[in-house]
Protein backbone atom coordinates (compact mmCIF):
# COMPACT_ATOMS: atom_id res chain seq x y z
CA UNK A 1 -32.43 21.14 7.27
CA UNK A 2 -30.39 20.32 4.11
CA UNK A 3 -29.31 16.61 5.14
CA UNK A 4 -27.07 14.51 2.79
CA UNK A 5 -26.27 11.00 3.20
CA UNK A 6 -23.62 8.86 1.78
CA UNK A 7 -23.11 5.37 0.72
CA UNK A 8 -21.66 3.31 -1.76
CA UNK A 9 -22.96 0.27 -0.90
CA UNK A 10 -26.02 -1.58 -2.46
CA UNK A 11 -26.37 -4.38 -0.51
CA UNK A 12 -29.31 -5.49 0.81
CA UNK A 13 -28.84 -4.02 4.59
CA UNK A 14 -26.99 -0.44 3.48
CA UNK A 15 -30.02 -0.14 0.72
CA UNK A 16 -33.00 -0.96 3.51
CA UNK A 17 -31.38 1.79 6.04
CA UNK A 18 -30.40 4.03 3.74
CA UNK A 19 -34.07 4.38 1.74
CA UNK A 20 -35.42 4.33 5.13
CA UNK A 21 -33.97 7.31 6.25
CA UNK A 22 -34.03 9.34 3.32
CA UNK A 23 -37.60 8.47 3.11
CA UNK A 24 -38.38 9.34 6.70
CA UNK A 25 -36.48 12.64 6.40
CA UNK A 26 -38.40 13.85 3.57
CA UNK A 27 -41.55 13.31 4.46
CA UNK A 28 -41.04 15.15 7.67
CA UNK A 29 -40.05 18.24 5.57
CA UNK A 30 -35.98 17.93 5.13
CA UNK A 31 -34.08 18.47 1.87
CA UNK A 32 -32.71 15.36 1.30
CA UNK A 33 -29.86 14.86 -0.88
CA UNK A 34 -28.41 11.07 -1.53
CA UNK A 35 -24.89 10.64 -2.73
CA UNK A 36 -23.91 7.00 -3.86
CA UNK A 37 -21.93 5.11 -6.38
CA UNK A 38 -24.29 4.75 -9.37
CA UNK A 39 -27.99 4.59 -9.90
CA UNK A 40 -28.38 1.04 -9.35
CA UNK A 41 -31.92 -0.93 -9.44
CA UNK A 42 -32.99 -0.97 -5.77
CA UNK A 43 -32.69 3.37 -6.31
CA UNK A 44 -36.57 2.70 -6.74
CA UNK A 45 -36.57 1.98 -2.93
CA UNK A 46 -35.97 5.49 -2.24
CA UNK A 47 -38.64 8.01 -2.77
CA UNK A 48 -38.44 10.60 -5.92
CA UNK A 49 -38.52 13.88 -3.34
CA UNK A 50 -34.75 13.17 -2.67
CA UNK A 51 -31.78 14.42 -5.02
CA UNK A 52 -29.78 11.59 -5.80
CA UNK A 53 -26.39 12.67 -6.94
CA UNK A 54 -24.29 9.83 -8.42
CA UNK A 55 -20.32 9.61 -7.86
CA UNK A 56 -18.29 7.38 -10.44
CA UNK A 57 -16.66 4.81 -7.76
CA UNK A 58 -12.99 3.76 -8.97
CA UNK A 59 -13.12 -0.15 -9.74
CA UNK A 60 -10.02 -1.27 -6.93
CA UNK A 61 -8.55 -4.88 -7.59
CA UNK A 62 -8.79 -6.99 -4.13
CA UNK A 63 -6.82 -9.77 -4.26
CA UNK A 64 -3.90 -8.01 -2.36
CA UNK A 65 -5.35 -6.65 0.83
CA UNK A 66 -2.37 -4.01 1.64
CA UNK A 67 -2.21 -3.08 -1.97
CA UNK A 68 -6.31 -2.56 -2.24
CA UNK A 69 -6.56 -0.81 1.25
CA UNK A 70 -3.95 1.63 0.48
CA UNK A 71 -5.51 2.41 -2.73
CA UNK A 72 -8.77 2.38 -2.06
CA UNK A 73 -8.03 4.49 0.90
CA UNK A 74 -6.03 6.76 -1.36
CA UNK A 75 -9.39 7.08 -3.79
CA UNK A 76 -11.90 7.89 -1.28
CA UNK A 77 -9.66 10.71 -0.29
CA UNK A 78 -10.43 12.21 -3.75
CA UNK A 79 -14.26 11.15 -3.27
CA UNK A 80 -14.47 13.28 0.12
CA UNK A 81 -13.32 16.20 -2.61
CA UNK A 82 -15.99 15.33 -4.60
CA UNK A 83 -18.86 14.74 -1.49
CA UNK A 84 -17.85 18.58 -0.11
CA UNK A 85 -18.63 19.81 -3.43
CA UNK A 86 -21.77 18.35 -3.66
CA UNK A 87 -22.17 19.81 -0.07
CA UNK A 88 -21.34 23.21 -1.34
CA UNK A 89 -23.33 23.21 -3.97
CA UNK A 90 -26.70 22.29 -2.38
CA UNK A 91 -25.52 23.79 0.91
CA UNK A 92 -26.01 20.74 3.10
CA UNK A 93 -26.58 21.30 6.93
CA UNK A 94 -25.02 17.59 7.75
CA UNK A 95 -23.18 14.76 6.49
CA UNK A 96 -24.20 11.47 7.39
CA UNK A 97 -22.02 8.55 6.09
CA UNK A 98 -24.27 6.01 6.65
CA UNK A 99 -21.71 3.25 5.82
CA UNK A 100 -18.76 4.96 8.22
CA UNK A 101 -16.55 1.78 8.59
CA UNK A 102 -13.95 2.68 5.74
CA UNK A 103 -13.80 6.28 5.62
CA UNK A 104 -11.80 7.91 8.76
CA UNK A 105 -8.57 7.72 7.16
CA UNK A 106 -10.04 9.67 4.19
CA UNK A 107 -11.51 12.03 6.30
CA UNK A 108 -9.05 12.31 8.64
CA UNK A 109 -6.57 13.57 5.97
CA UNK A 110 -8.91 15.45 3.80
CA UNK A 111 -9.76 17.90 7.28
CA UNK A 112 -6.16 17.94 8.34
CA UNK A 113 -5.81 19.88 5.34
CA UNK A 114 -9.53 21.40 5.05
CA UNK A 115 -10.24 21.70 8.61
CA UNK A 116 -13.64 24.19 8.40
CA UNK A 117 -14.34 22.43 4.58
CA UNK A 118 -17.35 19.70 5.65
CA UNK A 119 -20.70 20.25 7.30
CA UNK A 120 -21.10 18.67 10.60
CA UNK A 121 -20.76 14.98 10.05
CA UNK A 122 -22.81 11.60 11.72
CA UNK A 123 -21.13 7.96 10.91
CA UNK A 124 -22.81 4.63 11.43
CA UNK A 125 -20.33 2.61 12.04
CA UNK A 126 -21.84 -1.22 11.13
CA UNK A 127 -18.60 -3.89 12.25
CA UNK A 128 -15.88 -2.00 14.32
CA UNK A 129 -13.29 -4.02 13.03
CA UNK A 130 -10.67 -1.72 14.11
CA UNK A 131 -11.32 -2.51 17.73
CA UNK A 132 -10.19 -6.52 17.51
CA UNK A 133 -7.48 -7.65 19.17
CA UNK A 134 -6.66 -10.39 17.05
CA UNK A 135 -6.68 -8.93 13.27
CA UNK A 136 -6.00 -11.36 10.29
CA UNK A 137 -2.10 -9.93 9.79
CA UNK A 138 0.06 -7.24 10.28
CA UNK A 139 -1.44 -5.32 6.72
CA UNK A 140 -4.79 -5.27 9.05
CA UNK A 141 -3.53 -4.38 12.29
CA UNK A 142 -1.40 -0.96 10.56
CA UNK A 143 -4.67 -0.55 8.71
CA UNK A 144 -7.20 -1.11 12.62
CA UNK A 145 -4.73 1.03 13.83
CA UNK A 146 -4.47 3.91 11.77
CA UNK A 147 -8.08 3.87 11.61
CA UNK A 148 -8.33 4.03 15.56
CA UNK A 149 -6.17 6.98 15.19
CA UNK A 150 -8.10 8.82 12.79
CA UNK A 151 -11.45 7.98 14.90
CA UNK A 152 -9.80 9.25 17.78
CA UNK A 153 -8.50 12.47 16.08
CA UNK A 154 -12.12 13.14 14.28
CA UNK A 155 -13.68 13.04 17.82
CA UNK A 156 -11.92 15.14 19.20
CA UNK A 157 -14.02 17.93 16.78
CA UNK A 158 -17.45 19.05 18.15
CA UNK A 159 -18.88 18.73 15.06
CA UNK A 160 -18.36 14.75 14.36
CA UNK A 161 -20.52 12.18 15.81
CA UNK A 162 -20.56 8.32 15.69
CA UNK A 163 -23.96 5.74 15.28
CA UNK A 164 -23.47 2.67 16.81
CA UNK A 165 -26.26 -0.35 16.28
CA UNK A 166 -25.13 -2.18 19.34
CA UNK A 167 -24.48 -1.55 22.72
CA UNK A 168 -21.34 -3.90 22.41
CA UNK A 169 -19.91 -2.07 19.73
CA UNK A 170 -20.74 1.12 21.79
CA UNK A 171 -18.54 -0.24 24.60
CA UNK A 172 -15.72 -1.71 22.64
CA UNK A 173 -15.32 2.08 20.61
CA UNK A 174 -15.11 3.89 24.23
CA UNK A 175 -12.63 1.39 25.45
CA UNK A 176 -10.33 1.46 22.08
CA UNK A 177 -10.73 5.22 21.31
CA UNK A 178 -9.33 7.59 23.98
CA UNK A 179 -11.57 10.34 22.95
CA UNK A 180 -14.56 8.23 22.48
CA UNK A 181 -17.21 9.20 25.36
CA UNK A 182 -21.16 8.84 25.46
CA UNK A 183 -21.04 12.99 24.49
CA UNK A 184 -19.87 11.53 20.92
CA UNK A 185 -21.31 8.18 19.94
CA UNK A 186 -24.88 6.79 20.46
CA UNK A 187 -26.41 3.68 19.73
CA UNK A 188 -29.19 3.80 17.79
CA UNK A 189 -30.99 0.83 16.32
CA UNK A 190 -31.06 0.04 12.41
CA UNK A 191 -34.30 0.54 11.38
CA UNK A 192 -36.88 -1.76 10.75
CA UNK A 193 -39.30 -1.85 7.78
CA UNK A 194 -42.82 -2.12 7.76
CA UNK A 195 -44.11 -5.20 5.80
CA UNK A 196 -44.47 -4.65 2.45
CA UNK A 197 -47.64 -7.07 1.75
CA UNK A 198 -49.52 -9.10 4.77
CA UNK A 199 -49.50 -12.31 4.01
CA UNK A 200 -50.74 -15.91 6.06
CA UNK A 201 -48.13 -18.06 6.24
CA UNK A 202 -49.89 -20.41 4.34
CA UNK A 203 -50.32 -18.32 1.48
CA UNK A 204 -46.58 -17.38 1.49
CA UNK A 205 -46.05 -21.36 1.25
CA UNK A 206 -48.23 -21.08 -2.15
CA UNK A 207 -46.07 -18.65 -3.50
CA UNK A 208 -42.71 -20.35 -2.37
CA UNK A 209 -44.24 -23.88 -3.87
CA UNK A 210 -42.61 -24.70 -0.83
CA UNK A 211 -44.68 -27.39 2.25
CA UNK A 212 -47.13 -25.34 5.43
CA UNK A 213 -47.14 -28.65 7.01
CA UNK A 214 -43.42 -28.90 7.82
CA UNK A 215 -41.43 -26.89 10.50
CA UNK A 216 -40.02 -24.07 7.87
CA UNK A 217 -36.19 -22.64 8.92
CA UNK A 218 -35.08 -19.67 7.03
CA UNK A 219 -31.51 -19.01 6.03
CA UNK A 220 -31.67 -15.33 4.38
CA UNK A 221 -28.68 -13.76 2.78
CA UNK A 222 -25.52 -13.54 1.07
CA UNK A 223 -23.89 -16.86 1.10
CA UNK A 224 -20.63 -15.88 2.66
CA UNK A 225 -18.61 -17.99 4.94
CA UNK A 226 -18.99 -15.74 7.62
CA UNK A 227 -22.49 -16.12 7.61
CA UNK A 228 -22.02 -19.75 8.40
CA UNK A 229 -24.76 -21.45 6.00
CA UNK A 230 -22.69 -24.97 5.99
CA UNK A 231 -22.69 -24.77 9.69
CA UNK A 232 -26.76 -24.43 9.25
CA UNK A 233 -26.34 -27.43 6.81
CA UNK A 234 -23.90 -29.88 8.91
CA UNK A 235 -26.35 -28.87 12.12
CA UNK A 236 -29.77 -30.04 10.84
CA UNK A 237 -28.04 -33.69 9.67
CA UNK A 238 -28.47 -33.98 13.62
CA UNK A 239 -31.74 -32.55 14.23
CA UNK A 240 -34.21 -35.35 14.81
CA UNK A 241 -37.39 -33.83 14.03
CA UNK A 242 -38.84 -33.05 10.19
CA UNK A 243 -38.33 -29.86 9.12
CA UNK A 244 -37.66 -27.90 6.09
CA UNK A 245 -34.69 -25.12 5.62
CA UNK A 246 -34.77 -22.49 2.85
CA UNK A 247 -31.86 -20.90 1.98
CA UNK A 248 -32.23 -17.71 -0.57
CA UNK A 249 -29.79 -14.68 -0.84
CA UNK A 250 -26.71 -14.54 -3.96
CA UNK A 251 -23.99 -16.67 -3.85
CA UNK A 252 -20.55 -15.85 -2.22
CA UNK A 253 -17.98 -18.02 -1.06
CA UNK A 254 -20.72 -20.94 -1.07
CA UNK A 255 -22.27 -21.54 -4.42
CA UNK A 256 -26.07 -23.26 -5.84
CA UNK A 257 -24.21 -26.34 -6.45
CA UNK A 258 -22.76 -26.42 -2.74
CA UNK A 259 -26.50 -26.15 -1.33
CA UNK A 260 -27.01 -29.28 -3.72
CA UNK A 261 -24.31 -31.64 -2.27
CA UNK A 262 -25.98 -30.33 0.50
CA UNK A 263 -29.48 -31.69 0.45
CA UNK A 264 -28.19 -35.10 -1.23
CA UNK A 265 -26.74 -35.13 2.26
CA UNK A 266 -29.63 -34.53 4.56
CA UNK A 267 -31.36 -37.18 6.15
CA UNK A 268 -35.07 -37.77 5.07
CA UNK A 269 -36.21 -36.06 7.69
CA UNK A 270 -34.76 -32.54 6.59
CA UNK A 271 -35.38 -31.49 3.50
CA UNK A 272 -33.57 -28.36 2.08
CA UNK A 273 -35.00 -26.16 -0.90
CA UNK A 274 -32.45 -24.35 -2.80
CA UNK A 275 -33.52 -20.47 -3.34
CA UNK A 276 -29.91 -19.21 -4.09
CA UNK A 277 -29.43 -16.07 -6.38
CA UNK A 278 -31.08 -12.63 -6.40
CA UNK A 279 -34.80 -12.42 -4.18
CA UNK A 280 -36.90 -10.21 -6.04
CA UNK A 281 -38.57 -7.24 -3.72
CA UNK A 282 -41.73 -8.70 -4.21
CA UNK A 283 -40.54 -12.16 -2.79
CA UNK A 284 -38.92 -11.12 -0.11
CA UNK A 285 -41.80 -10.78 2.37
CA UNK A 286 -43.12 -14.10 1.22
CA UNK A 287 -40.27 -15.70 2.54
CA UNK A 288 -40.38 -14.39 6.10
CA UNK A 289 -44.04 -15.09 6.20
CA UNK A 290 -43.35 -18.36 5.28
CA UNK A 291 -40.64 -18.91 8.40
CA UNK A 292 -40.88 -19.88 11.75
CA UNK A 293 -38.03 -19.35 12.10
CA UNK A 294 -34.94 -17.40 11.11
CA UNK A 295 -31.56 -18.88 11.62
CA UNK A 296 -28.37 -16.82 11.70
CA UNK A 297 -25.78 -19.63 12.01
CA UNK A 298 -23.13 -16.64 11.70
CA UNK A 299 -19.37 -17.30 12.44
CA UNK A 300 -18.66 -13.97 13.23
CA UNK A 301 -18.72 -12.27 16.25
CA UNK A 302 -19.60 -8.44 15.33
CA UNK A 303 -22.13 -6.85 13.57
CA UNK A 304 -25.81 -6.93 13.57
CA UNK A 305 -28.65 -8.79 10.98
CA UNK A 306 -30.81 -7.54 8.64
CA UNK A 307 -32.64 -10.73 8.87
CA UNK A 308 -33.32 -10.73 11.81
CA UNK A 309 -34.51 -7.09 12.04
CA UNK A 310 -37.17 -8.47 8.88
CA UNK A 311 -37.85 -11.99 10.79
CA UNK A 312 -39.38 -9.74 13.74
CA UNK A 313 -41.48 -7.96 11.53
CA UNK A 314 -43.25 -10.86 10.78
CA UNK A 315 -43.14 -11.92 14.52
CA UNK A 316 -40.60 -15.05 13.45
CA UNK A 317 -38.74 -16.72 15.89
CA UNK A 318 -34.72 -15.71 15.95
CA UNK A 319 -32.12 -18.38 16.43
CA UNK A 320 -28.72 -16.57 16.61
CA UNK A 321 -24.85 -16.91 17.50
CA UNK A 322 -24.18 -15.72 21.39
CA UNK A 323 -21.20 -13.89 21.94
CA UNK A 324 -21.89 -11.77 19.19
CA UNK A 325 -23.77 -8.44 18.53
CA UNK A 326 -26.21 -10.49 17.11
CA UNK A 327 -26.65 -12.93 20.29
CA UNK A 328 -26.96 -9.81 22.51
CA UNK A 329 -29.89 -8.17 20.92
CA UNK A 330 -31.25 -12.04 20.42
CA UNK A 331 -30.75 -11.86 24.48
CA UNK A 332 -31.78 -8.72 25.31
CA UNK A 333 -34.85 -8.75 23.82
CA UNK A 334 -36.23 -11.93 24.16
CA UNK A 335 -36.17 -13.05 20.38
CA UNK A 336 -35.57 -16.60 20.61
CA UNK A 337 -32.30 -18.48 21.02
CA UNK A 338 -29.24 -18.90 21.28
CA UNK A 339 -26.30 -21.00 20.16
CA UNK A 340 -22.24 -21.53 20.77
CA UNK A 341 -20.98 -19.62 18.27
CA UNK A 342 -19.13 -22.07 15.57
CA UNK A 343 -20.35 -25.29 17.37
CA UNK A 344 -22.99 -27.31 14.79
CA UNK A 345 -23.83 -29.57 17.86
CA UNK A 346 -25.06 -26.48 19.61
CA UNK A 347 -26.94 -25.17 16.88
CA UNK A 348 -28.44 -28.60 16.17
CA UNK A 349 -29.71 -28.80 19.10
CA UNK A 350 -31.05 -25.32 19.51
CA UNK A 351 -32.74 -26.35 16.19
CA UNK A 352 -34.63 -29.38 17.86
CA UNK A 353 -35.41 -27.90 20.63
CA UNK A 354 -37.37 -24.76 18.66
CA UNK A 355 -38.93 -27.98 16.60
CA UNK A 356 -40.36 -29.63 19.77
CA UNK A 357 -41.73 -25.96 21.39
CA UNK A 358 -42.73 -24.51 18.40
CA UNK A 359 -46.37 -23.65 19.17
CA UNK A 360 -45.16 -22.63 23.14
CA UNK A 361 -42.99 -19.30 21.96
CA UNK A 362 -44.58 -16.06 23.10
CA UNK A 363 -44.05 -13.55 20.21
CA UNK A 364 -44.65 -10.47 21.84
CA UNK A 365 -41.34 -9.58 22.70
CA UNK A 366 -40.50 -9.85 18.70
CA UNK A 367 -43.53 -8.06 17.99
CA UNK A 368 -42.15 -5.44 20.65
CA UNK A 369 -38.96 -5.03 19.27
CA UNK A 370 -40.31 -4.76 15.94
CA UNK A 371 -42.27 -1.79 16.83
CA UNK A 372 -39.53 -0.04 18.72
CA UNK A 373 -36.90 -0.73 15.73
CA UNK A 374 -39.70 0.83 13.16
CA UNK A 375 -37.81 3.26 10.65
CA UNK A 376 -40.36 6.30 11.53
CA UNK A 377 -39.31 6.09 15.55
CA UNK A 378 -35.97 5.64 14.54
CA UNK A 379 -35.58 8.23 12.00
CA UNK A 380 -36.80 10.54 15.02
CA UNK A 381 -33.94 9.47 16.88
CA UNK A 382 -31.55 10.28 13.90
CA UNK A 383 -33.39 13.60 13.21
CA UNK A 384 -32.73 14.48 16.44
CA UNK A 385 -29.19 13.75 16.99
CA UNK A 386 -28.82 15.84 13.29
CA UNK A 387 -30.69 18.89 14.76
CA UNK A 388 -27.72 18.98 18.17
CA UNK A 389 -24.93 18.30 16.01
CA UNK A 390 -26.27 21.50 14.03
């Protein structure tokens, strides 16, 4: 098959799934081409067999969110022009937008007046925003709305299909999209890497500078506010036992210097190592090898965790948010614990209580999951589900 993905995103989840796939696909003998924003760094990730075909992406200003949506809906409208040529020119077999969550409305419009103009098309849908019930103001309910509406119409043609990483999200699609059925969307896992070095935790300490003696929590991440790293921060004042908590990922909404006033807030028993800014690819094993244990002190309720999906690799135990996408796979696979989402007294104590068991956690059910997320089953799955919708 002549496959071609799409994504415009370079962050460090969209850039691990994406290079996965495209690297599974091609060495199982597919023409794969990759269409994305601009050749960024991390385009070493994917392997040289693949045609990467690089769309200028229109810089849209964000600060008003019904101004910016409109537009930026507006503009990918004109990119789905420019994706079908691409398509037409190296005859692709399928579309898979790989980062699905913003383009229905652009699709929707472009095949209301193209209708036989697109290969078949797949779209992983990562946070199904437009299913809430609550959205932040009216601007984002017209927008959930409209985008439910496209969804729905899009469906309803054979040739579209939906990825889902979570059961959850599976459920709440079906239940906000008439035509939504299990014929049309599947859940299929994100995939998980293999490790890119082996390395003994105490080794990974040496490279970190960091202390193997001390209990070592791992924040890993962007910085945002939903991600909840002052949450992480205000819950280990609590915890009574020593311990250590690394936080690396860029900054966002929470800065280096917050992660200071942090620490000069910690009791003595907690110490917390500022990592913030850009990981190298090199680095970023060393941290998980370093971890027992990955904490996901995330506010919000819906999407999943590249963290954790790299924490399991390394057979690390998971500390997550329930009620969440992120607390059901946590559940449902046995990968550690769980918290009240938003409560730092819950996660506190979910934090001493992994402090005082730490040697008693079986970690065959991560190691399990690990092995059943790996990106060479899963990209079976997704060749699959290409070869039916072709």
């Amino acid at each position: 098959m002549n496959i071609g993905l799409v994504d415009f995103n370079w962050s460090g989840h969209h850039t691990v799934y994406n290079s996965l796939l495209c690297t599974y696909l091609s060495d199982v003998g597919h023409d794969v081409t990759y269409i994305t924003a601009d050749k960024h760094e991390k385009i070493k990730q994917f392997p040289e067999s693949i045609d990467i075909n690089k769309i200028s992406q229109p810089t849209i200003a964000m600060d008003n969110f019904k101004v910016s949506m409109i537009e930026s809906q507006y503009k990918k409208y004109n990119l789905v022009g420019e994706i079908k040529g691409i398509c037409d020119k190296n005859q692709i077999d399928i579309l898979h937008y790989t980062y699905f969550d913003y383009w229905p409305l652009p699709l929707f419009a472009f095949l209301r007046i193209h209708p036989h103009d697109l290969p078949p098309i797949a779209g992983t849908i990562h946070r199904d925003r437009f299913t809430t019930s609550t959205p932040q103001s009216i601007a984002h309910r017209v927008f959930y709305s409209l985008t439910q509406m496209a969804i729905d119409s899009l469906l309803s043609r054979d040739s579209i299909h939906i990825v889902s990483h979570s059961g959850n999200m599976e459920r709440r699609i079906t239940q906000s999209v008439a035509s939504a059925t299990e014929e049309n969307i599947t859940t299929l896992p994100a995939p998980t890497p293999d490790k890119d070095h082996d390395i003994p935790r105490s080794e990974a300490h040496s490279i970190l500078g960091t202390n193997e003696d001390l209990p070592t929590i791992l924040f890993f991440g962007n910085h945002s506010y939903e991600k909840g790293p002052d949450l992480l921060a205000k819950s280990v004042r609590e915890v009574t036992h020593p311990l250590q908590v690394i936080y690396a990922g860029p900054e966002q909404e929470f800065k280096s210097e917050d992660i200071d006033s942090w620490k000069q807030k910690s009791p003595a028993n907690v110490k917390i190592i500022n990592r913030s800014g850009y990981v190298p690819d090199d680095k970023v094993d060393a941290y998980f090898a370093a971890a027992d244990c990955v904490v996901l002190p995330y506010r919000r309720e819906r999407g999943i965790s590249g963290p954790l999906r790299r924490g399991c690799v390394f057979d690390t135990h998971i500390i997550g948010p329930e009620a969440s996408d992120v607390g059901e796979i946590i559940r449902s696979n046995s990968l550690g614990q769980l918290f009240q989402r938003n409560s730092v007294e819950s996660l506190s104590e979910q934090i001493d209580v992994f402090c005082e068991n730490i040697n008693r956690y079986p970690r065959s059910e991560v190691r399990k999951y690990s092995k059943e997320q790996n990106w060479k089953t899963v990209g079976k799955q997704i060749e699959t589900l290409y070869t039916e919708l072709v």
